[in-house]
Every structure is written in structure tokens, then in C-alpha cells.
C-alpha atoms as a PDB file:
ATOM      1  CA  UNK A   1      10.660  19.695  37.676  1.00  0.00           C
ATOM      2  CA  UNK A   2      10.523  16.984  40.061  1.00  0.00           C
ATOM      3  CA  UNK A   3      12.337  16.451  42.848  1.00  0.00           C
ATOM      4  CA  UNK A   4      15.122  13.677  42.420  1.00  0.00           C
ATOM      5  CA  UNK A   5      14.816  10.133  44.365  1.00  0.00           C
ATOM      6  CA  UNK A   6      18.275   9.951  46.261  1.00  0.00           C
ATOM      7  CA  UNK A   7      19.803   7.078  48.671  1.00  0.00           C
ATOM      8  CA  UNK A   8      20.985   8.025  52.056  1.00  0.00           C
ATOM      9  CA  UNK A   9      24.725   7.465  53.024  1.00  0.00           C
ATOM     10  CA  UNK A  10      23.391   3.822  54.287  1.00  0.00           C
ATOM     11  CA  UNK A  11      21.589   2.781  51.334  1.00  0.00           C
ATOM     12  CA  UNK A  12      25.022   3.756  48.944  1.00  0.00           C
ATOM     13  CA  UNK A  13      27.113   2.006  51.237  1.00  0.00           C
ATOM     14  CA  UNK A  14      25.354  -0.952  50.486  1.00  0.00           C
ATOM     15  CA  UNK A  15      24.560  -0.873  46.505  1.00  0.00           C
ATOM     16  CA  UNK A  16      28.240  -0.314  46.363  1.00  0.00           C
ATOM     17  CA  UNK A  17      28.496  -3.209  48.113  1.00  0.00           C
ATOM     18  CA  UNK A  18      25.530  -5.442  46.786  1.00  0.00           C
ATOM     19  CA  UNK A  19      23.669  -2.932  44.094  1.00  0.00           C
ATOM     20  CA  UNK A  20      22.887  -3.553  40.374  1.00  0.00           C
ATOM     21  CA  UNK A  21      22.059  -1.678  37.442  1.00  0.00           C
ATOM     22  CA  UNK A  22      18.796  -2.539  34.914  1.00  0.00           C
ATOM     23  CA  UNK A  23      20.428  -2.113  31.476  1.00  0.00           C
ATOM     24  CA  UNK A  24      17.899  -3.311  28.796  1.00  0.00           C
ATOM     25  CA  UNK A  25      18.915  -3.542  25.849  1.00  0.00           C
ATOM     26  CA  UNK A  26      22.495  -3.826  27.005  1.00  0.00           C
ATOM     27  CA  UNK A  27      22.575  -7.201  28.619  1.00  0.00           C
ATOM     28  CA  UNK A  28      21.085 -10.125  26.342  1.00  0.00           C
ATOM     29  CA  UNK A  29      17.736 -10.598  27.159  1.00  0.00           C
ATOM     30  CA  UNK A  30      18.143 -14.624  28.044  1.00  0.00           C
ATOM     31  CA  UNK A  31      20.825 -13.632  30.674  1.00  0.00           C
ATOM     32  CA  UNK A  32      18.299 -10.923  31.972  1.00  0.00           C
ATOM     33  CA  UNK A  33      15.328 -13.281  32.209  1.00  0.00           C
ATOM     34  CA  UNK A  34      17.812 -15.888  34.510  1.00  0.00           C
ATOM     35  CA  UNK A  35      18.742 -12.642  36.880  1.00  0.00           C
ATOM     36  CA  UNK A  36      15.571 -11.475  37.288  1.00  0.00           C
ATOM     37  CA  UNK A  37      14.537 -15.041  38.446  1.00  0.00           C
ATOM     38  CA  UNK A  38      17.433 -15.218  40.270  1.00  0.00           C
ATOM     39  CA  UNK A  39      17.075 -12.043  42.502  1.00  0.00           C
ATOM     40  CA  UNK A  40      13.205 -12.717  42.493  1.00  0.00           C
ATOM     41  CA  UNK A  41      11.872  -9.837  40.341  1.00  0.00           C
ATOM     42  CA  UNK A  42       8.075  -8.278  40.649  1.00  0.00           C
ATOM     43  CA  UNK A  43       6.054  -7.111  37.662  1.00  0.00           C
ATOM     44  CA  UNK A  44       6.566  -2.849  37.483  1.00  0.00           C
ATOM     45  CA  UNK A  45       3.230  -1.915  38.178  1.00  0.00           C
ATOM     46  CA  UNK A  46       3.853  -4.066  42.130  1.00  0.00           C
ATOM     47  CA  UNK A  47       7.199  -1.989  42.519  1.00  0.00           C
ATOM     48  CA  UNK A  48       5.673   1.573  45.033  1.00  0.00           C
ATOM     49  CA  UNK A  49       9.001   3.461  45.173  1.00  0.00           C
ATOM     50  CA  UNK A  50      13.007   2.770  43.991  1.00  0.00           C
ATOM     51  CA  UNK A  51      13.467   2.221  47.546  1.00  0.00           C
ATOM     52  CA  UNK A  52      11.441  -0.475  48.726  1.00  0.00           C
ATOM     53  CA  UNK A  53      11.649  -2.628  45.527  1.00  0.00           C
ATOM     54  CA  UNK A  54      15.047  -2.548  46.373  1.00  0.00           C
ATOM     55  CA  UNK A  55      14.957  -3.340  49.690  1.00  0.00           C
ATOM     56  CA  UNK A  56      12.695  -6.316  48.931  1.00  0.00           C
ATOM     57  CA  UNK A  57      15.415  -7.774  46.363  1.00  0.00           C
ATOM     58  CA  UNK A  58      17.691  -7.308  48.335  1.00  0.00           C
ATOM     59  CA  UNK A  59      16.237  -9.102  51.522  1.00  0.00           C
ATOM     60  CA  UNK A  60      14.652 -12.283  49.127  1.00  0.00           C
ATOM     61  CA  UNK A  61      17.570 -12.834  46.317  1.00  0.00           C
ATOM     62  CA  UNK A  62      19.977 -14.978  45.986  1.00  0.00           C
ATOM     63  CA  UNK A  63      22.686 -12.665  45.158  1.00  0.00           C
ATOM     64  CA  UNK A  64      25.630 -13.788  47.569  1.00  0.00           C
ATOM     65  CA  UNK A  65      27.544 -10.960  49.654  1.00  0.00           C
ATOM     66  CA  UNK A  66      30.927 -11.423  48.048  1.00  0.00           C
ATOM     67  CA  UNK A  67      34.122 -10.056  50.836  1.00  0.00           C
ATOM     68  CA  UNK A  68      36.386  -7.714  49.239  1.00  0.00           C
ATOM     69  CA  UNK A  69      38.897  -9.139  47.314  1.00  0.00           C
ATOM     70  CA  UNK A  70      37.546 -12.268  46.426  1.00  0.00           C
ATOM     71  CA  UNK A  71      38.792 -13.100  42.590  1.00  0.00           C
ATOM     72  CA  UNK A  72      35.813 -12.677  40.526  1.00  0.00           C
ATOM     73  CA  UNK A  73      36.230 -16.334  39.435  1.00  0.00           C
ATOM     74  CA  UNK A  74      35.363 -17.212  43.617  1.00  0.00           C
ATOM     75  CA  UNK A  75      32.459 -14.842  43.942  1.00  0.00           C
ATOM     76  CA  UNK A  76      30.068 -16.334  42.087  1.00  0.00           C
ATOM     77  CA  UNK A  77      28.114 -19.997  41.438  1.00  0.00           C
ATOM     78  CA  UNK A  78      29.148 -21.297  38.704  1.00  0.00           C
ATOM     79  CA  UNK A  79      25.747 -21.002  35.935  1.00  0.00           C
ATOM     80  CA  UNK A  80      24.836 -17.363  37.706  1.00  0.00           C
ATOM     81  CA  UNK A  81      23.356 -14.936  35.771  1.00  0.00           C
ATOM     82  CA  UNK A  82      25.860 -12.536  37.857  1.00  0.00           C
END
């Protein structure tokens, strides 16, 4: 059995804050191509660990930081994949 990847108290403070799920299958695959664009995805085989793929989306996409509260009609562009 491997050992499990986990995030540090940091890293789940912020993909509460900012995180996303993959889901395919789930979400239809048009509106998965435009979020992948839109948080500037990499091919699989580029991606070295859960960790630092996520750290690179989340230092080059263009998923805003949204304050709590905000009405989920505010918190996003209109057109967004998110």
C-alpha cells in the first residue's frame, strides 16, 4: 500500500478557499475544455506531483479570489467556465 499524498494545514486553508475538483465525466466536456484554458492546464505526463501542479494553477490562472460572502451571481465574469 502506498502512502497517501496529503495537504498541510496551509495548503487546505487555501483549496477551501480557491481549490477545485477534476470530475470527468461529471461536468460536460465543452465547459471542461473552457476551464482548463481558463486556469491554464498542462498535459498529465508535465504534471511531477499533486502539489506543484497545483501550485502552478494556482499562481498562473485566472480564477479570481472571491471574499466571503460575495453572492455567487458577483463572484464570477460573466461567460466563466466557473
Amino acid at each position: 500500500m502506498t502512502k497517501p499524498i496529503l495537504l498541510n494545514s496551509g495548503q487546505m486553508v487555501e483549496f477551501a478557499s480557491r481549490g477545485f475538483l477534476r470530475m470527468d465525466g461529471v461536468v460536460p466536456d465543452k465547459l471542461n475544455q473552457q476551464f482548463l484554458a481558463d486556469i491554464g492546464h498542462v498535459d498529465e505526463e508535465e504534471i511531477t506531483t499533486p502539489q506543484v501542479h497545483y501550485t502552478n494553477v494556482m499562481a498562473s490562472s485566472a480564477i479570481p479570489v472571491v471574499g466571503a460572502g460575495t453572492p455567487l451571481a458577483d463572484a464570477y465574469p460573466d461567460g466563466s467556465a466557473v
